[in-house]
PDB file of N, CA and C in Angstrom:
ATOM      1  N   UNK A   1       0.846  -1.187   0.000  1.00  0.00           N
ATOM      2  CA  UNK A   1       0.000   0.000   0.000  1.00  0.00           C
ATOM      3  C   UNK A   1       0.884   1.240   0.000  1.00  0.00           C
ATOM      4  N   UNK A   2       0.611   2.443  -0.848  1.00  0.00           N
ATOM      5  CA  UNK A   2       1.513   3.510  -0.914  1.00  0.00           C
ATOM      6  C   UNK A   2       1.401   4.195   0.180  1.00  0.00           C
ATOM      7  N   UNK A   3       1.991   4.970   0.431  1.00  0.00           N
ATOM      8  CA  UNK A   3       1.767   6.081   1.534  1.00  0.00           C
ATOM      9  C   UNK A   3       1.028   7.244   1.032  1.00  0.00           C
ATOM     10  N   UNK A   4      -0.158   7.225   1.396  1.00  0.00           N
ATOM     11  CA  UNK A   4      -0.728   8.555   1.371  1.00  0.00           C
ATOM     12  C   UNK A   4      -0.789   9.193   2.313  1.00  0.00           C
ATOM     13  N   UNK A   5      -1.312  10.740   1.442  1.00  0.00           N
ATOM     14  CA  UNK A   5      -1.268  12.106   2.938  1.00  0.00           C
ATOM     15  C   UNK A   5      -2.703  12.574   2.376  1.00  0.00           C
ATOM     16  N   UNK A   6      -3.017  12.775   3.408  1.00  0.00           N
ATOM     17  CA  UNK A   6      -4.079  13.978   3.027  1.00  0.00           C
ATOM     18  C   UNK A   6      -4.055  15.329   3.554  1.00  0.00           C
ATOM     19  N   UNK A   7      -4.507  16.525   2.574  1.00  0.00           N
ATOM     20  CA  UNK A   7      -4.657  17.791   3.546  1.00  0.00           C
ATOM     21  C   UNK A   7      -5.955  18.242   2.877  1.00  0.00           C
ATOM     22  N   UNK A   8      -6.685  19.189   4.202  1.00  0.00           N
ATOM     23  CA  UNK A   8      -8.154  19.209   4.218  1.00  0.00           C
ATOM     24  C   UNK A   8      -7.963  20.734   3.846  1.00  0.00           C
ATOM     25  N   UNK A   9      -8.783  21.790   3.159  1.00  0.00           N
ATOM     26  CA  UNK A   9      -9.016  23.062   2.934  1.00  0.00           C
ATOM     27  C   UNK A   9     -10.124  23.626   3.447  1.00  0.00           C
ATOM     28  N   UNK A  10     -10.191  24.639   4.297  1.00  0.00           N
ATOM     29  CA  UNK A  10     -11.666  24.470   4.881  1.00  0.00           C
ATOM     30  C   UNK A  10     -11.456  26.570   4.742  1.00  0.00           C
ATOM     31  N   UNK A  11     -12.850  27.119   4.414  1.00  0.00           N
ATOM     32  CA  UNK A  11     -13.317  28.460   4.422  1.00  0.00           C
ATOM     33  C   UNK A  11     -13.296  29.068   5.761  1.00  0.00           C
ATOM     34  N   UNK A  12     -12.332  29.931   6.101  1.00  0.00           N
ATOM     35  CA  UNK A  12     -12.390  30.529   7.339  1.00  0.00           C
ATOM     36  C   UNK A  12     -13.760  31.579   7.795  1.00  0.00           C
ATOM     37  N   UNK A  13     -14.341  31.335   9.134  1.00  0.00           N
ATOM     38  CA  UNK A  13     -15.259  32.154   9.337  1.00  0.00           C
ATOM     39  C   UNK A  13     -15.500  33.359   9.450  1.00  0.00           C
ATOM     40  N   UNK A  14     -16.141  34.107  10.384  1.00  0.00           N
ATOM     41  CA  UNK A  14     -16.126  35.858  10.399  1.00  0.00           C
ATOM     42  C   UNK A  14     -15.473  35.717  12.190  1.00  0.00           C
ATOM     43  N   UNK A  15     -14.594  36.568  12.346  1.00  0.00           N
ATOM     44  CA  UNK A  15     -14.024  37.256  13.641  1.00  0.00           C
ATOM     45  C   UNK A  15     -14.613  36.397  14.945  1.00  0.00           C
ATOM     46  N   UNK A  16     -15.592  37.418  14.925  1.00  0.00           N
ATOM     47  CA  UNK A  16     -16.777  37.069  15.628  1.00  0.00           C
ATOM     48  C   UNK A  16     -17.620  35.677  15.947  1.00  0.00           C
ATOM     49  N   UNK A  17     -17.168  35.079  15.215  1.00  0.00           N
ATOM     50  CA  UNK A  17     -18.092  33.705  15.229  1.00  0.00           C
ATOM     51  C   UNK A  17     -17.375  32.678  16.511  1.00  0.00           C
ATOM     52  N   UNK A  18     -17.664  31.915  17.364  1.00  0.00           N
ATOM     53  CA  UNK A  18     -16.776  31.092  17.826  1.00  0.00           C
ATOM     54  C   UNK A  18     -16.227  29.736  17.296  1.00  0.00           C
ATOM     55  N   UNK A  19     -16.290  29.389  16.222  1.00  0.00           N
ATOM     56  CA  UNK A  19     -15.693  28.067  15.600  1.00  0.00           C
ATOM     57  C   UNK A  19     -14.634  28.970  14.699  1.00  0.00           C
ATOM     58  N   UNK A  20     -13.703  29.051  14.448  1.00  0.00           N
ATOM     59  CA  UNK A  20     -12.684  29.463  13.653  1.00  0.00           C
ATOM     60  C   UNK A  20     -13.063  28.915  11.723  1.00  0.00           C
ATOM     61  N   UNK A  21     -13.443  28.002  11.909  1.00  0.00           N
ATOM     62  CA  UNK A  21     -13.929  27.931  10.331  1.00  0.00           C
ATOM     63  C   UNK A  21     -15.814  27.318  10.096  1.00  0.00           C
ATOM     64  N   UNK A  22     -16.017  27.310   8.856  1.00  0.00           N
ATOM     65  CA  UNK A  22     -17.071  27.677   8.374  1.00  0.00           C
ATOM     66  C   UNK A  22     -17.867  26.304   8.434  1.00  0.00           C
ATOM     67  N   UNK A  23     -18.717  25.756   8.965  1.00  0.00           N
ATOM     68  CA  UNK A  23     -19.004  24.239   8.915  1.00  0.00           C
ATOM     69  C   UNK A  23     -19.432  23.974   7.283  1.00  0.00           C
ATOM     70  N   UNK A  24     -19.629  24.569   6.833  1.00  0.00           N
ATOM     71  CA  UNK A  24     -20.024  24.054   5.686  1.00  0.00           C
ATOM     72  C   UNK A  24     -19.246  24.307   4.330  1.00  0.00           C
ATOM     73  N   UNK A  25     -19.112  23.152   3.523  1.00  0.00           N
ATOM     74  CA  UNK A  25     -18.067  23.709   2.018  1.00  0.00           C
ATOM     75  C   UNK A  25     -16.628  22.868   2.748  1.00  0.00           C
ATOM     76  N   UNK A  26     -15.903  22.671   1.403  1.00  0.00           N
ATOM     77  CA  UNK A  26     -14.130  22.553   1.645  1.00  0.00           C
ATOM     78  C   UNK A  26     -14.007  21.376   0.672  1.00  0.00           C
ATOM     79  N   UNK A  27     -13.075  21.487   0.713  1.00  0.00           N
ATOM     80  CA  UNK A  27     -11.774  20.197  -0.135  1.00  0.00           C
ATOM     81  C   UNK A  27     -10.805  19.409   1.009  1.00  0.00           C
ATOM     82  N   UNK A  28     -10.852  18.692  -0.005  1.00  0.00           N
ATOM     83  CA  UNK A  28      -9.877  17.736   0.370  1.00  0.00           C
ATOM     84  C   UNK A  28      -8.910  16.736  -0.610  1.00  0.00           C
ATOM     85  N   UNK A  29      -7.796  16.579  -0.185  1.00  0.00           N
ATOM     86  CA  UNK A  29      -6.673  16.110  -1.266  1.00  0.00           C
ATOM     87  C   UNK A  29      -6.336  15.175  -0.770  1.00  0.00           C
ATOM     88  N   UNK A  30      -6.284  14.008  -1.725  1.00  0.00           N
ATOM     89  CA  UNK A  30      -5.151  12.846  -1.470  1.00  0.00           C
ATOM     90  C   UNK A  30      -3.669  13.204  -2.002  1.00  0.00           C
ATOM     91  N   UNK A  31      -2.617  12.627  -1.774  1.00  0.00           N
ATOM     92  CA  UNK A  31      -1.325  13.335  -2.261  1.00  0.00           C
ATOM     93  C   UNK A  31      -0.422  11.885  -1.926  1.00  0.00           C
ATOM     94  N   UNK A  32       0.464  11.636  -3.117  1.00  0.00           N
ATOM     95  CA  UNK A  32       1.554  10.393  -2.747  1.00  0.00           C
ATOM     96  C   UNK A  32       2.599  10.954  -3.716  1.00  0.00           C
ATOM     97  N   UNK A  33       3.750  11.304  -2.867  1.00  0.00           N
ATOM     98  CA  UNK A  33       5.029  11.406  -3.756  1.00  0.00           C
ATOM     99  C   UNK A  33       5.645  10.060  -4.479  1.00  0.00           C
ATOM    100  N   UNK A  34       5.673  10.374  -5.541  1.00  0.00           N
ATOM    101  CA  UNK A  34       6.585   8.970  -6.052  1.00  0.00           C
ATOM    102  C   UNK A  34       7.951   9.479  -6.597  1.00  0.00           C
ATOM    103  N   UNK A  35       8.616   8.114  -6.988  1.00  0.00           N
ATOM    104  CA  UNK A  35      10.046   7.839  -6.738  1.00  0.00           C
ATOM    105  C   UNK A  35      10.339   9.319  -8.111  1.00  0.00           C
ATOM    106  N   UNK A  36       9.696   9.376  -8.974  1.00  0.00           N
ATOM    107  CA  UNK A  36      10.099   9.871 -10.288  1.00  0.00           C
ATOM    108  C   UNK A  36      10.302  11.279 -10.024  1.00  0.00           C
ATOM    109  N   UNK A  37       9.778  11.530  -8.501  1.00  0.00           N
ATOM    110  CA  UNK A  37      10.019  12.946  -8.419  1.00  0.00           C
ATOM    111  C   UNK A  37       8.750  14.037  -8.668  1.00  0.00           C
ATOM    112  N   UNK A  38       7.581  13.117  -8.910  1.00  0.00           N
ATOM    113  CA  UNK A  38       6.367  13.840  -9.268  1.00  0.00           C
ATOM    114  C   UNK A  38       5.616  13.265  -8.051  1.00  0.00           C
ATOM    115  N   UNK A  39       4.473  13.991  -7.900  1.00  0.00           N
ATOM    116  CA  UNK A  39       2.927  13.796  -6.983  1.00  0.00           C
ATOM    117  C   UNK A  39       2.107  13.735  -7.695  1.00  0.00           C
ATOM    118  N   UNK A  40       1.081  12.274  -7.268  1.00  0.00           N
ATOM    119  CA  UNK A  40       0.013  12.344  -7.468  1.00  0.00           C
ATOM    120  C   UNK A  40      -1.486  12.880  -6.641  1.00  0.00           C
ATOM    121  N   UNK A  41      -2.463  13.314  -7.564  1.00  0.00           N
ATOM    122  CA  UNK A  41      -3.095  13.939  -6.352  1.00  0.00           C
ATOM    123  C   UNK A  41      -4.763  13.376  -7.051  1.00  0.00           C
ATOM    124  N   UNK A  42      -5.705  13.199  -6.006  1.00  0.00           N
ATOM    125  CA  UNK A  42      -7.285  12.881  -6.251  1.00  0.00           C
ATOM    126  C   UNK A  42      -7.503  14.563  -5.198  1.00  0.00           C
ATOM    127  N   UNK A  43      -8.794  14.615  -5.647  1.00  0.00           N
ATOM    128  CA  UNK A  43      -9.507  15.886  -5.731  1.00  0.00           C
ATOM    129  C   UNK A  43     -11.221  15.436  -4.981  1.00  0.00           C
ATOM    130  N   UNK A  44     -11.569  16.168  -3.444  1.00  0.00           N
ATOM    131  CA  UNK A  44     -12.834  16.130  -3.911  1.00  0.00           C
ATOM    132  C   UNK A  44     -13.245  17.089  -3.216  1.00  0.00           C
ATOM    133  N   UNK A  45     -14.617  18.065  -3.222  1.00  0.00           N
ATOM    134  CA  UNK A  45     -14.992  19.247  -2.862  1.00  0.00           C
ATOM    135  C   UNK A  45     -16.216  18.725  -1.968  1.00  0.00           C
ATOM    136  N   UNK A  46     -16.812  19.698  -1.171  1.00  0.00           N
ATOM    137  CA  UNK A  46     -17.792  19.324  -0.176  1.00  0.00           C
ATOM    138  C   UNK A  46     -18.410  20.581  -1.030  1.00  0.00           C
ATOM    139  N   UNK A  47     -19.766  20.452  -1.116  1.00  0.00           N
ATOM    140  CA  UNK A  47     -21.064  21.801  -1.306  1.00  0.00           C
ATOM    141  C   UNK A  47     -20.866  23.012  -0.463  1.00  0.00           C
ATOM    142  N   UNK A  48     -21.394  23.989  -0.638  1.00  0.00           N
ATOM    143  CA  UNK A  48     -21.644  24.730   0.766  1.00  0.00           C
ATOM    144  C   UNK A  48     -23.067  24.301   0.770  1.00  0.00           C
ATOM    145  N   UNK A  49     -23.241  23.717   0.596  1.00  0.00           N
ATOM    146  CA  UNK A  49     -24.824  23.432   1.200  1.00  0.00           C
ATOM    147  C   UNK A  49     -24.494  21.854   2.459  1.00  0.00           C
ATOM    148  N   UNK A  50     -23.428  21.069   2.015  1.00  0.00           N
ATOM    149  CA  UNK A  50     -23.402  20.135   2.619  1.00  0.00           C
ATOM    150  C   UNK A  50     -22.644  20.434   4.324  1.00  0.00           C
ATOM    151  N   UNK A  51     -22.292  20.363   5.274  1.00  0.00           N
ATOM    152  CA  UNK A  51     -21.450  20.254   6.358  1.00  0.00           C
ATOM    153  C   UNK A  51     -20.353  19.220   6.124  1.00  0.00           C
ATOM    154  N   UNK A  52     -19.597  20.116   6.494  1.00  0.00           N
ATOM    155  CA  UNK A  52     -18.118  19.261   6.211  1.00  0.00           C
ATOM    156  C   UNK A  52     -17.460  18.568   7.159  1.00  0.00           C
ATOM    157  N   UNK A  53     -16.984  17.391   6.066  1.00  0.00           N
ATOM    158  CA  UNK A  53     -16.921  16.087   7.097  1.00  0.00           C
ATOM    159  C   UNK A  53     -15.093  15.549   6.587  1.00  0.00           C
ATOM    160  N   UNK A  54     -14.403  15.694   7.416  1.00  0.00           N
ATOM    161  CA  UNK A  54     -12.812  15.278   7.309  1.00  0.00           C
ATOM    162  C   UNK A  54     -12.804  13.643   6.607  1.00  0.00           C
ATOM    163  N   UNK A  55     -13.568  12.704   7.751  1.00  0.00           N
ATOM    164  CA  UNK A  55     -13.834  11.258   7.053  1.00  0.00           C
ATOM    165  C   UNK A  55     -14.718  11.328   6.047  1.00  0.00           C
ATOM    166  N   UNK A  56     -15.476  12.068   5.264  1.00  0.00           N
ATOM    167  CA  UNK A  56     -15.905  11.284   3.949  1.00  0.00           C
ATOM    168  C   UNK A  56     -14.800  11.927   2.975  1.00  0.00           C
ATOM    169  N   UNK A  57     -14.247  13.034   3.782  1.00  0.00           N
ATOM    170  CA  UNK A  57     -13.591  13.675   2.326  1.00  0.00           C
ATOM    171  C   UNK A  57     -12.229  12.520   2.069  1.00  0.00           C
ATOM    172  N   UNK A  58     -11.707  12.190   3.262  1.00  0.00           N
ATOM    173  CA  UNK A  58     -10.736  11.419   3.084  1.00  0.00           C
ATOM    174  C   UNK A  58     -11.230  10.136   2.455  1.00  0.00           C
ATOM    175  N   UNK A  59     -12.420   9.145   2.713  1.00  0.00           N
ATOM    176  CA  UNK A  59     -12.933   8.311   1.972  1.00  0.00           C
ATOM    177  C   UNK A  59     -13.211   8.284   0.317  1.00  0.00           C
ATOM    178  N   UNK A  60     -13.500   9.521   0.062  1.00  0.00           N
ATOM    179  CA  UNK A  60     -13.654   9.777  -1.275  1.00  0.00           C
ATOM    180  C   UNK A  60     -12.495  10.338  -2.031  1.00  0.00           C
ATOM    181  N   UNK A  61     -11.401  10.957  -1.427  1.00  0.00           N
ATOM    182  CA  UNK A  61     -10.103  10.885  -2.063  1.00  0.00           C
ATOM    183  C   UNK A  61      -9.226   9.632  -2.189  1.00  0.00           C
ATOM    184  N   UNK A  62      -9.254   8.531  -1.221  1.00  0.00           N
ATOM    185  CA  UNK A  62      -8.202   7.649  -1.330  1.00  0.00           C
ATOM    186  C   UNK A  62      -9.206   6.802  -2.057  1.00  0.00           C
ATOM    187  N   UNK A  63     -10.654   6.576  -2.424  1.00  0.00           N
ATOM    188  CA  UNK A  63     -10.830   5.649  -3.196  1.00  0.00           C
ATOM    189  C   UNK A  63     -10.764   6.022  -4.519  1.00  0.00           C
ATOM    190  N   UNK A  64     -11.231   7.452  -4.679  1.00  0.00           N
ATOM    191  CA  UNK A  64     -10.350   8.013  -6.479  1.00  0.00           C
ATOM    192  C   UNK A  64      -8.621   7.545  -6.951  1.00  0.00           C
ATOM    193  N   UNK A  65      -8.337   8.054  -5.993  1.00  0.00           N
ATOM    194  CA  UNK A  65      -6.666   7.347  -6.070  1.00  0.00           C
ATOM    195  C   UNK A  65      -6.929   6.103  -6.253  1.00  0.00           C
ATOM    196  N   UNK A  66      -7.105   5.252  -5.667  1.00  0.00           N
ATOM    197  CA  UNK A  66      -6.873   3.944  -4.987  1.00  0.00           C
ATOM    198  C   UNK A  66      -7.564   3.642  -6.869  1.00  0.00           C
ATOM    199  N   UNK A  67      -8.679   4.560  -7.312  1.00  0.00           N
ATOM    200  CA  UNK A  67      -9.366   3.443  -8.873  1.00  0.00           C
ATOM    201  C   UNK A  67      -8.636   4.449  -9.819  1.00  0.00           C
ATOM    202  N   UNK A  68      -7.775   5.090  -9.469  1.00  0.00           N
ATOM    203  CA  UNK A  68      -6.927   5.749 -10.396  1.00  0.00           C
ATOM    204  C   UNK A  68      -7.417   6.949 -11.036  1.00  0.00           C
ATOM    205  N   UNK A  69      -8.303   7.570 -10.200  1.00  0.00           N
ATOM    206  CA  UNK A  69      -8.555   9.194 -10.745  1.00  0.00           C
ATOM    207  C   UNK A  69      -7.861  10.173  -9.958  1.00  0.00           C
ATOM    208  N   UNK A  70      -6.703  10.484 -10.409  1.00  0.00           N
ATOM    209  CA  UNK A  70      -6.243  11.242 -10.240  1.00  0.00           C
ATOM    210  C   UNK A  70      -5.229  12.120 -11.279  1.00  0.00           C
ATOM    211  N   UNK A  71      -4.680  12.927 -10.874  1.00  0.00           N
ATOM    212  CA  UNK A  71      -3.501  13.557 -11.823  1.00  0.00           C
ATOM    213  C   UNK A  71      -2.280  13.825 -10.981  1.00  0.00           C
ATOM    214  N   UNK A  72      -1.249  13.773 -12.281  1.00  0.00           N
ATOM    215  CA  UNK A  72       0.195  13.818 -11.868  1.00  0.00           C
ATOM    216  C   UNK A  72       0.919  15.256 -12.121  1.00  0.00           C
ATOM    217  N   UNK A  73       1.725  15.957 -11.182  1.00  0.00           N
ATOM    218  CA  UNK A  73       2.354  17.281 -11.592  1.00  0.00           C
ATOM    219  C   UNK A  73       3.472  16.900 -11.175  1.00  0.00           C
ATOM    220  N   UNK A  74       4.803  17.268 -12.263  1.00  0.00           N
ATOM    221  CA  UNK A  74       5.779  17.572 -10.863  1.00  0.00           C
ATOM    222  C   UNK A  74       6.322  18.505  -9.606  1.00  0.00           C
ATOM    223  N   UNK A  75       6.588  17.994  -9.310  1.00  0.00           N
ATOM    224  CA  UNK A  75       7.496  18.093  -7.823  1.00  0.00           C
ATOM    225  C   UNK A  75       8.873  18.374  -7.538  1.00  0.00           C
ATOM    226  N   UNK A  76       9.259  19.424  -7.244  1.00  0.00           N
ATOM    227  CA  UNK A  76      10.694  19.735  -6.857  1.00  0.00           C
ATOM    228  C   UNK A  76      10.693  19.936  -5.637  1.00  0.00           C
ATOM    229  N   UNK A  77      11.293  19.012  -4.448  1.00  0.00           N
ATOM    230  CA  UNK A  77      11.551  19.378  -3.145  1.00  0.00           C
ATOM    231  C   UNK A  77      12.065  21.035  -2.849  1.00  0.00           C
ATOM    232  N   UNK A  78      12.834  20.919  -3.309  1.00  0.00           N
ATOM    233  CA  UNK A  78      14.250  22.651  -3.497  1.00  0.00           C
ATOM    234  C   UNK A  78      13.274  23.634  -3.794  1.00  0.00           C
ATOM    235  N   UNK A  79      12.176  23.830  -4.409  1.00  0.00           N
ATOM    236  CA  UNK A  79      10.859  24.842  -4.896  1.00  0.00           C
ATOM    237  C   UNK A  79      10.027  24.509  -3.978  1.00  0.00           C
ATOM    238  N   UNK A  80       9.333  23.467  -4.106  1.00  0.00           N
ATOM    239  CA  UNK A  80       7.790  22.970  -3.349  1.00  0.00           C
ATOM    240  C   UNK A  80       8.083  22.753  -1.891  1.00  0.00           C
ATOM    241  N   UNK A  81       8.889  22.431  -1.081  1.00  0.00           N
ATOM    242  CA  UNK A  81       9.150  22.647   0.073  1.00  0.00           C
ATOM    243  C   UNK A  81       8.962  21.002   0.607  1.00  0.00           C
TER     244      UNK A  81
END
């Protein structure tokens, strides 16, 4: 099994609000560096109508990966960090 990462994107709220971000709406990324020096990445978005959920987004990114929807960019450690 490869090593995947995920990172979640979520809409920050107003000042004022007490939850720091927005319950509803966001992304989420699957991400696996490979040997060639490139990343692959699956893609999936939450509605703003839906409430956002960390486990489905991660469920629905590693099974795009996992059936091979994803895309490849490269990757330079020395640039991309």
């Amino acid at each position: 099994m490869p090593k995947l990462r995920f990172a979640h994107i979520r809409l920050e709220n107003h000042p004022d609000e007490e939850s720091p971000f927005y319950p509803r709406g966001g992304e989420t990324f699957c991400y696996e560096f490979l040997p060639s020096g490139k990343i692959k990445v699956a893609h999936s978005y939450c509605s703003m109508k839906d409430n956002y959920s960390r486990k489905i987004g991660r469920t629905i990114t590693m099974g795009r990966m996992l059936a091979g929807q994803f895309k490849v960019y490269d990757y330079d450690r020395e640039v991309d960090g």
